[in-house]
C-alpha atoms as a PDB file:
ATOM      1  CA  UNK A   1     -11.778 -13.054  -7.177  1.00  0.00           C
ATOM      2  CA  UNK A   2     -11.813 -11.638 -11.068  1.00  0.00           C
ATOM      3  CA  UNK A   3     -11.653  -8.630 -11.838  1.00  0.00           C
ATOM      4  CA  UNK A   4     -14.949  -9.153 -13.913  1.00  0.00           C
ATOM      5  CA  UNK A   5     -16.697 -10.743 -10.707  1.00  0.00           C
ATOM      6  CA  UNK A   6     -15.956  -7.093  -8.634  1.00  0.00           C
ATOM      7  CA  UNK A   7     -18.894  -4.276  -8.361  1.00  0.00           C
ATOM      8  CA  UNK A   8     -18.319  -1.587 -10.588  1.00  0.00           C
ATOM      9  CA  UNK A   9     -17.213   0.531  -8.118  1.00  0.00           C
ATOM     10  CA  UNK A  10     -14.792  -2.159  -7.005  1.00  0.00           C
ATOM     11  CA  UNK A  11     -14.179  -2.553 -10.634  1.00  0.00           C
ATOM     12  CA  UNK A  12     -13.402   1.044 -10.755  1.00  0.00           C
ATOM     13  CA  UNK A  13     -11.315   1.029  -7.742  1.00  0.00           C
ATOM     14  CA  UNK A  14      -8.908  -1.939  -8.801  1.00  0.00           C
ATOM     15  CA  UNK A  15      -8.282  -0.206 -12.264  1.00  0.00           C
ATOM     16  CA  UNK A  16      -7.928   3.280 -11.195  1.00  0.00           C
ATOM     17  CA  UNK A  17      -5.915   2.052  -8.209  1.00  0.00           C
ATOM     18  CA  UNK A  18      -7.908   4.528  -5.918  1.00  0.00           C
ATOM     19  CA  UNK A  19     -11.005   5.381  -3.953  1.00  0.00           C
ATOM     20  CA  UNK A  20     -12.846   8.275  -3.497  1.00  0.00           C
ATOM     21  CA  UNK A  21     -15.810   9.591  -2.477  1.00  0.00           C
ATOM     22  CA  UNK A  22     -18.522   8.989   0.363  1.00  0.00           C
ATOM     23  CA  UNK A  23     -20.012   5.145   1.199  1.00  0.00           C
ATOM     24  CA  UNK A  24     -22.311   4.054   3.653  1.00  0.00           C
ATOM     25  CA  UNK A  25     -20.415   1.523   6.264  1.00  0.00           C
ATOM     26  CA  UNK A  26     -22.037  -1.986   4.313  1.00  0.00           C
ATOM     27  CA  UNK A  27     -20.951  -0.547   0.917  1.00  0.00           C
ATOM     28  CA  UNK A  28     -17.523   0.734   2.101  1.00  0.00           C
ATOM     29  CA  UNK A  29     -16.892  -2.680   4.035  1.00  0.00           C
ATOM     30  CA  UNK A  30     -17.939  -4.617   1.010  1.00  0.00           C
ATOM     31  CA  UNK A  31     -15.759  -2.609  -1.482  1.00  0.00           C
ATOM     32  CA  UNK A  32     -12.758  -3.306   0.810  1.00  0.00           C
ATOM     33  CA  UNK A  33     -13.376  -6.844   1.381  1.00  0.00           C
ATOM     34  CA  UNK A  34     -13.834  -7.338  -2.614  1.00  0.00           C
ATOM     35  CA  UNK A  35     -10.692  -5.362  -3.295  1.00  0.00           C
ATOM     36  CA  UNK A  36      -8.579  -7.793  -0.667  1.00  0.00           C
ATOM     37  CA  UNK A  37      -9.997 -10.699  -2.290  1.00  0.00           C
ATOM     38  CA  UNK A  38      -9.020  -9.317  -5.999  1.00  0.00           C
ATOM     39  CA  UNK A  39      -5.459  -8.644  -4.599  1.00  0.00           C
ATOM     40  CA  UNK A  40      -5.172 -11.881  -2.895  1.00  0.00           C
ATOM     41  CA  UNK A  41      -5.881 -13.813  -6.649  1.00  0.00           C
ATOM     42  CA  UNK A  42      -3.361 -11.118  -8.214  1.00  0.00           C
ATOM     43  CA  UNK A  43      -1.003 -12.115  -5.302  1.00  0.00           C
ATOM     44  CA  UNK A  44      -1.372 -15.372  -6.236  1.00  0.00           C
ATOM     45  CA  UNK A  45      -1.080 -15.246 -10.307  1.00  0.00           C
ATOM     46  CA  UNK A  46       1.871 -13.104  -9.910  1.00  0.00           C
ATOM     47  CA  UNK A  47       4.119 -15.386  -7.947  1.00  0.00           C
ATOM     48  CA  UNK A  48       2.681 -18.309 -10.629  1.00  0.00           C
ATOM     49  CA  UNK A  49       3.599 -16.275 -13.579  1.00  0.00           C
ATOM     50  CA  UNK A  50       7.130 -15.204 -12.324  1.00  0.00           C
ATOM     51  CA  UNK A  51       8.054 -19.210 -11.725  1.00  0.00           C
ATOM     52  CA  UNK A  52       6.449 -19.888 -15.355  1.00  0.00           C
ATOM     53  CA  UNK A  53       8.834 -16.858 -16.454  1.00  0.00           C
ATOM     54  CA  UNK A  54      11.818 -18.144 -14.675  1.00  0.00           C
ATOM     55  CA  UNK A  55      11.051 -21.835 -16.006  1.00  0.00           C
ATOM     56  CA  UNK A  56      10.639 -20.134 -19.631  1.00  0.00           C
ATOM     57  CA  UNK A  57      13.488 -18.013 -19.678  1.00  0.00           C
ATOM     58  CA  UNK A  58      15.784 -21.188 -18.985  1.00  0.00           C
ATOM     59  CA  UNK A  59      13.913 -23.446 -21.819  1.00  0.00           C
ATOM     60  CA  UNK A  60      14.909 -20.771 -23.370  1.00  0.00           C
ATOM     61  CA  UNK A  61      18.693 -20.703 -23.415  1.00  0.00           C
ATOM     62  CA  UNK A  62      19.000 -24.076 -23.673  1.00  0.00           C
ATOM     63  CA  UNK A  63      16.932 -24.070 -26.916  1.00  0.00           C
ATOM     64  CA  UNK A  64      19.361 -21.449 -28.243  1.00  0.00           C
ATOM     65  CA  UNK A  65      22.376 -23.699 -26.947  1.00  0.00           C
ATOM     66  CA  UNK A  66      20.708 -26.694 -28.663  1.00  0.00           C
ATOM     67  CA  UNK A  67      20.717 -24.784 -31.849  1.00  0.00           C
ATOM     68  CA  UNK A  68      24.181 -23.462 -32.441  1.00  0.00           C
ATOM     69  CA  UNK A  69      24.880 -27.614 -31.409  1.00  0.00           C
ATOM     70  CA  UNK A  70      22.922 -28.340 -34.180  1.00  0.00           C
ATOM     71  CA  UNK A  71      24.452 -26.253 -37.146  1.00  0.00           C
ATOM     72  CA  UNK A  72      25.989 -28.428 -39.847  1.00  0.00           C
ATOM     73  CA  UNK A  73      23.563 -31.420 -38.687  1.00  0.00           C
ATOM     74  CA  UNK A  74      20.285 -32.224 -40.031  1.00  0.00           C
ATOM     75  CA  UNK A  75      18.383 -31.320 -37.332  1.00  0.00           C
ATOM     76  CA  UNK A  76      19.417 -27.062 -37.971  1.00  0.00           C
ATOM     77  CA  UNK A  77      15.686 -25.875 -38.930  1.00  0.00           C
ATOM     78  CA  UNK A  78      14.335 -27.780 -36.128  1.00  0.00           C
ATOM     79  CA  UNK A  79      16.610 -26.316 -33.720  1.00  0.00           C
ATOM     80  CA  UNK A  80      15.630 -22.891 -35.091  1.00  0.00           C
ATOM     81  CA  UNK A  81      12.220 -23.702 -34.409  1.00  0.00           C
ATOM     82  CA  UNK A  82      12.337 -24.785 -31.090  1.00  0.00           C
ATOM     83  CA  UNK A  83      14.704 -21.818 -30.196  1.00  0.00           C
ATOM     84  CA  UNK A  84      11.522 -19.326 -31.941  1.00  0.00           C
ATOM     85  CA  UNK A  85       8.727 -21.047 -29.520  1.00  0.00           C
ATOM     86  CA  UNK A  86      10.815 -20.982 -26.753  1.00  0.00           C
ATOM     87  CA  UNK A  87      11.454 -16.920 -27.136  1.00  0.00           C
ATOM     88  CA  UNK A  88       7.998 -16.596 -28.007  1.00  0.00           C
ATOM     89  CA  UNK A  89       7.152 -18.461 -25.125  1.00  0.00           C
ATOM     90  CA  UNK A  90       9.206 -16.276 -23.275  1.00  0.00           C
ATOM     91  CA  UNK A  91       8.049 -13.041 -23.904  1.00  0.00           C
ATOM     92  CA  UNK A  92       4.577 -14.126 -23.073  1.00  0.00           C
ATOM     93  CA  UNK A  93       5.334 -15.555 -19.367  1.00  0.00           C
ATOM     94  CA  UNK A  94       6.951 -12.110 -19.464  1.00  0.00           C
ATOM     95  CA  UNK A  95       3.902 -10.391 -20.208  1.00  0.00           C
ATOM     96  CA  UNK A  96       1.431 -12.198 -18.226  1.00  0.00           C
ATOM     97  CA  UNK A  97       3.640 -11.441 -15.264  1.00  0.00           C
ATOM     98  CA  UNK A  98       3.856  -7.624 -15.720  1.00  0.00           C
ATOM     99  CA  UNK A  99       0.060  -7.488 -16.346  1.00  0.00           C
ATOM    100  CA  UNK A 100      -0.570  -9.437 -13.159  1.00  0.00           C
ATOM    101  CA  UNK A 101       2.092  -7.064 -11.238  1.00  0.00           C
ATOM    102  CA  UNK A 102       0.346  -4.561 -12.696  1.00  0.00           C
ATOM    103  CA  UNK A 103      -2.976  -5.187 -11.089  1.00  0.00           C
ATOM    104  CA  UNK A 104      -2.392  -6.258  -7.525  1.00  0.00           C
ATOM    105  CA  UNK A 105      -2.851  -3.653  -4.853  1.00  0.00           C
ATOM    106  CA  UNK A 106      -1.134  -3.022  -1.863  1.00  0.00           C
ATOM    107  CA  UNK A 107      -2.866  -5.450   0.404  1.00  0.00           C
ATOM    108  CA  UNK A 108      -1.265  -4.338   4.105  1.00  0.00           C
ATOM    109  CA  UNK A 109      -3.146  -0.567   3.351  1.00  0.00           C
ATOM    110  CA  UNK A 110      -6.211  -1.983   2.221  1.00  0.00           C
ATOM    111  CA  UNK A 111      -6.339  -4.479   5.473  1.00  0.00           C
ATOM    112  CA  UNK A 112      -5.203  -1.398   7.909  1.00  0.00           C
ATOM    113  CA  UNK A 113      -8.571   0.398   6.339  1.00  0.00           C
ATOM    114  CA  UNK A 114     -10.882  -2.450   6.425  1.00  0.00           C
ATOM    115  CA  UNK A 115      -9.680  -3.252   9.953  1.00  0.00           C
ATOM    116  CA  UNK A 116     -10.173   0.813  11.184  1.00  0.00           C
ATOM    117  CA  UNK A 117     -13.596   0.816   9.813  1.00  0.00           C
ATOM    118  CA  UNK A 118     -14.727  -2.565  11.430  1.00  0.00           C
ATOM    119  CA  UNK A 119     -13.641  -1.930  15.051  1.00  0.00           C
ATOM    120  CA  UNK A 120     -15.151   1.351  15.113  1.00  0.00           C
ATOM    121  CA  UNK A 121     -18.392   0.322  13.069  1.00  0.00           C
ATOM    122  CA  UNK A 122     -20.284   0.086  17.151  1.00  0.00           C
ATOM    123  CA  UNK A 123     -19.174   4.077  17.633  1.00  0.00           C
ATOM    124  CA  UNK A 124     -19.908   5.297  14.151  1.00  0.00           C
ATOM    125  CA  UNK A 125     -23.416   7.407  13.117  1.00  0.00           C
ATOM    126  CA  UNK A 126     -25.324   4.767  11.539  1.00  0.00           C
ATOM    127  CA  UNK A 127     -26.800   7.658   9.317  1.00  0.00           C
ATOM    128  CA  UNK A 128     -23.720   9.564   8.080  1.00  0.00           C
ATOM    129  CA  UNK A 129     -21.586   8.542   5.786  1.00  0.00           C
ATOM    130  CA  UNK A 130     -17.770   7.665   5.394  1.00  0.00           C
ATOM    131  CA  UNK A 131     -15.568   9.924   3.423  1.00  0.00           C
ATOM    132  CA  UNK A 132     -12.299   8.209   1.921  1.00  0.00           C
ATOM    133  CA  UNK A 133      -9.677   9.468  -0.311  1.00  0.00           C
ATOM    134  CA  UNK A 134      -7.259   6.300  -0.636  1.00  0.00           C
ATOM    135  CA  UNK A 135      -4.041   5.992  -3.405  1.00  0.00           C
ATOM    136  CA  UNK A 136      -3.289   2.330  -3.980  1.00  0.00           C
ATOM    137  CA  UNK A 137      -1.360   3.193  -6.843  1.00  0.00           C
ATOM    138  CA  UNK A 138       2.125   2.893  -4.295  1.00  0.00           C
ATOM    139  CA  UNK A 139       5.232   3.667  -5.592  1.00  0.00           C
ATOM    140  CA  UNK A 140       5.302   5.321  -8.785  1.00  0.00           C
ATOM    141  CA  UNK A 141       7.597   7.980 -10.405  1.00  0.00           C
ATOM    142  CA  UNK A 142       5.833  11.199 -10.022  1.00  0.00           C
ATOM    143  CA  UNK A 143       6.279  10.441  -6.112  1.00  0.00           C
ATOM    144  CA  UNK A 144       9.990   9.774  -6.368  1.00  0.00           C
ATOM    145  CA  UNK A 145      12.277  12.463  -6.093  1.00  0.00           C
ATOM    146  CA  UNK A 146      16.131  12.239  -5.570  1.00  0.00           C
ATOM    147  CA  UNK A 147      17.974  13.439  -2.353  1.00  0.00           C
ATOM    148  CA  UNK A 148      21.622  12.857  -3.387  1.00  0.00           C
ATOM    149  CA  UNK A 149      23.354  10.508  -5.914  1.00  0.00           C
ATOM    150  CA  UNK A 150      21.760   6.788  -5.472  1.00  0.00           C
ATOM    151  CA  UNK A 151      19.159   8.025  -3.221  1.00  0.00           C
ATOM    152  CA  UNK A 152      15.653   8.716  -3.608  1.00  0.00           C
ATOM    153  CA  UNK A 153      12.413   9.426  -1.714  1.00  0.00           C
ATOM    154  CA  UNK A 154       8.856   8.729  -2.429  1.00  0.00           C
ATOM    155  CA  UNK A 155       6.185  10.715  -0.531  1.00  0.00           C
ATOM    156  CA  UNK A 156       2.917   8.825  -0.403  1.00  0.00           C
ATOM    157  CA  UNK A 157      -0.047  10.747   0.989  1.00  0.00           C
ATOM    158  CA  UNK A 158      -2.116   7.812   0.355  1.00  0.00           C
ATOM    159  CA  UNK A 159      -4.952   7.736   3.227  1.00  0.00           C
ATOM    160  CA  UNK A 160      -7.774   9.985   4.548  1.00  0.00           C
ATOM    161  CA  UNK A 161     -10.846   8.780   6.069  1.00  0.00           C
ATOM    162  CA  UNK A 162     -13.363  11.256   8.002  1.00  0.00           C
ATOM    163  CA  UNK A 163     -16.070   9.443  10.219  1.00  0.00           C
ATOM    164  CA  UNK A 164     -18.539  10.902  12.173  1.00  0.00           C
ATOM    165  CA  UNK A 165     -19.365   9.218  15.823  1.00  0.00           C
ATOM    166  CA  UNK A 166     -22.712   8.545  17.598  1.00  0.00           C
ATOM    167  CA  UNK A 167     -22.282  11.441  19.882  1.00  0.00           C
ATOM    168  CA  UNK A 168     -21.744  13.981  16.501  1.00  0.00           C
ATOM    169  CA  UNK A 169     -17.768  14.388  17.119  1.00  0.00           C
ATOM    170  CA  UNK A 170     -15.912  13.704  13.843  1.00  0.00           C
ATOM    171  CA  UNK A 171     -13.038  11.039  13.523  1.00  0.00           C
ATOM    172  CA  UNK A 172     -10.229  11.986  11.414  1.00  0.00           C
ATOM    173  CA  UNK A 173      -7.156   9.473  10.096  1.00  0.00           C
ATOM    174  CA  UNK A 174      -4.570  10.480   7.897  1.00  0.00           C
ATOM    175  CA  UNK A 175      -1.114   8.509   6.989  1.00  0.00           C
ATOM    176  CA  UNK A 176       1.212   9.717   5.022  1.00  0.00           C
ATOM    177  CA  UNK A 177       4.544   7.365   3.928  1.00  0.00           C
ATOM    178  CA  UNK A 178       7.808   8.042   3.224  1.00  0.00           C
ATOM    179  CA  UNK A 179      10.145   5.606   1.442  1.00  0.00           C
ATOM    180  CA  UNK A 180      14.247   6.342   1.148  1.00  0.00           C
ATOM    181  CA  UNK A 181      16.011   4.241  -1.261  1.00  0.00           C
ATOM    182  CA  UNK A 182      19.304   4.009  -1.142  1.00  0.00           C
ATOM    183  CA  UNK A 183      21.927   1.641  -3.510  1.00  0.00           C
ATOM    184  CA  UNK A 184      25.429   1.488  -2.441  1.00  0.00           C
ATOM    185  CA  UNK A 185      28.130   0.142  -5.236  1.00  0.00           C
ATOM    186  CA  UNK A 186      31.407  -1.179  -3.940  1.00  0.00           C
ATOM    187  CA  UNK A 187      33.963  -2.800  -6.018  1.00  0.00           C
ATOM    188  CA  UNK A 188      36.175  -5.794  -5.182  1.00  0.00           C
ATOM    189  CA  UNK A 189      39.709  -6.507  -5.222  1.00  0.00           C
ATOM    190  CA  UNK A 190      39.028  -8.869  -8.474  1.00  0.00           C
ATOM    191  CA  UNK A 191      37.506  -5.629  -9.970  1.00  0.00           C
ATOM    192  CA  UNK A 192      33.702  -6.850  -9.838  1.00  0.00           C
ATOM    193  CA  UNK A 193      31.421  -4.454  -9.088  1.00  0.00           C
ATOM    194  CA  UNK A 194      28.520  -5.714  -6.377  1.00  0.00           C
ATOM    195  CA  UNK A 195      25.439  -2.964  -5.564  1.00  0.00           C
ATOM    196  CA  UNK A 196      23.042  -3.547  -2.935  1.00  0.00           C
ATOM    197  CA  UNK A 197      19.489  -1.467  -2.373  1.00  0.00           C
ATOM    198  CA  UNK A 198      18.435  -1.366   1.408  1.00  0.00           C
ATOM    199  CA  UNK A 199      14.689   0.472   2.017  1.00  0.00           C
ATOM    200  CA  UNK A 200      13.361   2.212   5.095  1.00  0.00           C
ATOM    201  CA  UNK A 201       9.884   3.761   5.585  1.00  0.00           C
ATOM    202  CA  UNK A 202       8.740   6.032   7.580  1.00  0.00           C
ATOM    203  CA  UNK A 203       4.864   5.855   8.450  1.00  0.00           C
ATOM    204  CA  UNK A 204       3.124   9.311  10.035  1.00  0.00           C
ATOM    205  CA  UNK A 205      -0.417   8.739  11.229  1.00  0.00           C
ATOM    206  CA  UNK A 206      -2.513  12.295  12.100  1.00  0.00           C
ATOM    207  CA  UNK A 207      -5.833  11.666  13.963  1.00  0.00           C
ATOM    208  CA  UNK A 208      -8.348  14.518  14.803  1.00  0.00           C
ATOM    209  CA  UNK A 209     -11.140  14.612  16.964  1.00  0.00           C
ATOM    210  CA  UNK A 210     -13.593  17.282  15.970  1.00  0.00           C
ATOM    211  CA  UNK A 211     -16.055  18.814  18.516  1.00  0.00           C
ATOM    212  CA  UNK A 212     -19.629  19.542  16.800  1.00  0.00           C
ATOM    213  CA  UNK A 213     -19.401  22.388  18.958  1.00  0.00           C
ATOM    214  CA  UNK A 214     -16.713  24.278  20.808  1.00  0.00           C
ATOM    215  CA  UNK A 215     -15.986  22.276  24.424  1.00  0.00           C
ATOM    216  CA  UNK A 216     -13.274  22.692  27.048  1.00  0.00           C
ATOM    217  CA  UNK A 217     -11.289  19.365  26.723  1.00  0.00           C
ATOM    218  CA  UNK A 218      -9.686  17.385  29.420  1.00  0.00           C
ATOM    219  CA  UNK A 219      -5.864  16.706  30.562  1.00  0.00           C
ATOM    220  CA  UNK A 220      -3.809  15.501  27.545  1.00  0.00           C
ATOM    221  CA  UNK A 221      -3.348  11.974  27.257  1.00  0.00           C
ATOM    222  CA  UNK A 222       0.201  10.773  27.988  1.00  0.00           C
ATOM    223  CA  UNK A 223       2.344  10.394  24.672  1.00  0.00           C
ATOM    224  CA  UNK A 224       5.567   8.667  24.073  1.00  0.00           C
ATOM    225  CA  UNK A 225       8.250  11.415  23.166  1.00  0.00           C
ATOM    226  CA  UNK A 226       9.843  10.050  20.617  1.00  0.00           C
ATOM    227  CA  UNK A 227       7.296   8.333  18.165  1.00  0.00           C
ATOM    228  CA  UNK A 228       4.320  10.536  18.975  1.00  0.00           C
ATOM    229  CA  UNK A 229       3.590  14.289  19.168  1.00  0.00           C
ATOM    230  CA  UNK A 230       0.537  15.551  20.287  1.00  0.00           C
ATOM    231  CA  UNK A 231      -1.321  19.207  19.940  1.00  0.00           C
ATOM    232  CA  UNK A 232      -4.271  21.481  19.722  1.00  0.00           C
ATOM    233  CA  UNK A 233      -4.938  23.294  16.390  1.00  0.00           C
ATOM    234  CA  UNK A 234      -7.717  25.737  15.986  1.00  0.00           C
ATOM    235  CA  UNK A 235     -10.449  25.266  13.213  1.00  0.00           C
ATOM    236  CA  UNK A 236     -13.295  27.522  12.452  1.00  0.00           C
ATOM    237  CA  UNK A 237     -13.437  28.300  16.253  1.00  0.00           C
ATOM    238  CA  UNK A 238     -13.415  25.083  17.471  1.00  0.00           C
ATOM    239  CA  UNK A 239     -10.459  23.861  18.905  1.00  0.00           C
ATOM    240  CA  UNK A 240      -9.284  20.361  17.773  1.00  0.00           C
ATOM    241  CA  UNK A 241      -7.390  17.089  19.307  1.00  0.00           C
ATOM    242  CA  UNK A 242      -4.493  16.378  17.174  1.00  0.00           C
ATOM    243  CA  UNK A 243      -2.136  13.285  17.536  1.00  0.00           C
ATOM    244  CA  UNK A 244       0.786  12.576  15.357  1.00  0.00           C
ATOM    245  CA  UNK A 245       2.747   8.811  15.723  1.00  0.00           C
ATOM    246  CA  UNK A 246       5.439   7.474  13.030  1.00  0.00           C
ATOM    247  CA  UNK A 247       6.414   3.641  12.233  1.00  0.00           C
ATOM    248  CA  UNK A 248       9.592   2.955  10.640  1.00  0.00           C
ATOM    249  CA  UNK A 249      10.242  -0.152   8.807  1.00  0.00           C
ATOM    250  CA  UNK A 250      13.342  -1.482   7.465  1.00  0.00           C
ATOM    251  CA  UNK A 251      13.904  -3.906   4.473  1.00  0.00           C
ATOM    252  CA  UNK A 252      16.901  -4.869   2.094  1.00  0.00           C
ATOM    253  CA  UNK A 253      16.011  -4.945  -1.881  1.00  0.00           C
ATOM    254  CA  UNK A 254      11.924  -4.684  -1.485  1.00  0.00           C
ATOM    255  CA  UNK A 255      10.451  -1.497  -0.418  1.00  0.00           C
ATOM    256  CA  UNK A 256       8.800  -2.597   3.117  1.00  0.00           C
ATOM    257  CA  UNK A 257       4.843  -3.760   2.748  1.00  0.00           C
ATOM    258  CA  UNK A 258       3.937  -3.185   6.576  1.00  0.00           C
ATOM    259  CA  UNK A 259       1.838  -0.841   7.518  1.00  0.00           C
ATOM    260  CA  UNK A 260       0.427  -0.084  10.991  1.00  0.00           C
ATOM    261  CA  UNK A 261      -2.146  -2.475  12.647  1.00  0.00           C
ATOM    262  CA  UNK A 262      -5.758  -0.635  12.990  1.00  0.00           C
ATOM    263  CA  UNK A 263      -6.058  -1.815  16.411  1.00  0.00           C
ATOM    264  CA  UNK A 264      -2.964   0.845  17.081  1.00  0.00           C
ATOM    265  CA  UNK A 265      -4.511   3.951  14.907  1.00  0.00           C
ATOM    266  CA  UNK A 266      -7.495   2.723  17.274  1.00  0.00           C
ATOM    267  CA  UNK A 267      -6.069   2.975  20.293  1.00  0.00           C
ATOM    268  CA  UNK A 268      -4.843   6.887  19.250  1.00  0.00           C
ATOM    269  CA  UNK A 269      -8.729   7.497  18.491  1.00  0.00           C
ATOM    270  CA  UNK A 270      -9.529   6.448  21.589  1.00  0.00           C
ATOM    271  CA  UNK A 271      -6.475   7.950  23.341  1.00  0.00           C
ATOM    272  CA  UNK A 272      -8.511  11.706  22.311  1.00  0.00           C
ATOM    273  CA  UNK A 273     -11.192  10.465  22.425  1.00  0.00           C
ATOM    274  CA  UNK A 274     -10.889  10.438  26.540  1.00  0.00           C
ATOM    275  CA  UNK A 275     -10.227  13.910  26.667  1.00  0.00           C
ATOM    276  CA  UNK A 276     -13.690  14.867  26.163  1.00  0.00           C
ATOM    277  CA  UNK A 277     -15.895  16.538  28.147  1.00  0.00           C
ATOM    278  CA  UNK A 278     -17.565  14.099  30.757  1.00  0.00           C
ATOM    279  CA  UNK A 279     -21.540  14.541  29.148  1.00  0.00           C
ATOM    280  CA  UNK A 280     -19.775  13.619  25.911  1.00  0.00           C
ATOM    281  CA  UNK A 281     -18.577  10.274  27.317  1.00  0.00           C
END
């Protein structure tokens, strides 16, 4: 999908790489699903444009070979000219390729969102309306930050949703993501120098359970110690179900893409959601 065949609001989205604001559940779900389709074409035009740039980029060196081959003959202007179109060919495979890069949006976040939304559509009040506050813009420099020499750390706050349920309790998901780059440099015993980038990222998922009303909540649902942390926080007299869980991902050169399947941030929704009284069941 164009970008010219989006909504304007998925127009909007796409180009300011974010969305914000309140949707009813068929506008939201058909923002999302336009969005996946526009990355899905970037996707696509990106990995055609880099093998146009890599074919370009070798047409031309060998034009510039050809015409320092050619000086003294006959054939020197024509060299020349070839050499010109090929660099000029060049820099526009070049172009087309950061412009496409440019555009695509991280695809794994927006299918984690679109995924939440649709297996909890049954449970959600078909009169409220869904509050989202998503950054697709992903790794940029105003969230990197450096931790010691040749390693760095992007913080990426990029999701909150608020839903409201049938039975008036509010659903809550944040994730926040953490990124650590780190290049290591060794030299050789010929004296070449070789560097290497490895990624990890560290996914934290919050999700809340709001009472409409203050309510004595059941046991505590059963948590795994290491990846998960669960809690009760107090707000505006209510007292509030709170579960934490991290991901960690690990990838050489590429910062890691995955993000945490819905059906998981479900089953912590669900998880709290038990601990309600039994009338609110």
């Amino acid at each position: 999908m164009e970008l010219a065949q989006l909504c304007p609001a998925a127009q909007n989205a796409a180009l300011a790489k974010s969305i914000t604001g309140e949707w009813d559940y068929p506008g939201f779900d058909q923002l999302l699903k336009e969005l996946i389709a526009f990355d899905q074409t970037m996707d696509a035009r990106v990995r055609r444009n880099l093998r146009w740039m890599v074919i370009s980029i070798i047409l031309c060196v060998i034009a510039f070979i050809t015409m320092f081959i050619l000086i003294g003959e006959d054939y020197l202007y024509s060299g020349i000219a070839a050499f010109v179109g090929a660099l000029a060919n060049m820099i526009r495979c070049i172009q087309l390729w950061r412009k496409s890069k440019k555009l695509a949006l991280p695809e794994a976040s927006l299918e984690m969102v679109h995924g939440l939304i649709r297996l909890l559509r049954q449970d959600l009040d078909p009169k409220a309306k869904i509050t989202a506050t998503i950054d697709l813009s992903g790794l940029t420099d105003k969230k990197k930050q450096s931790i010691k020499p040749m390693q760095w750390a992007y913080l990426d706050p990029w999701c909150s949703i608020r839903l409201k349920l049938r039975d008036g309790y509010v659903a809550l998901v944040r994730q926040t993501d953490t990124f650590i780059e780190t290049t290591k440099t060794k030299k050789g015993a010929r004296g070449k120098t070789k560097s290497k980038t490895k990624w990890k990222k560290q996914c934290r998922v919050t999700a809340r359970i709001i009472p409409p009303a203050p309510v004595v909540w059941g046991a505590p649902p059963q948590v795994d110690r290491v990846w998960e942390r669960h809690k009760m926080v107090t707000k505006n007299d209510v007292s509030v179900a709170v579960l934490d869980r991290w991901w960690a991902f690990k990838q050489p050169t590429d910062a890691p893409t995955k993000s945490p399947a819905a059906r998981d941030i479900i089953g912590m929704l669900f998880r709290l959601c038990a601990m309600r009284p039994k009338e609110a069941k």
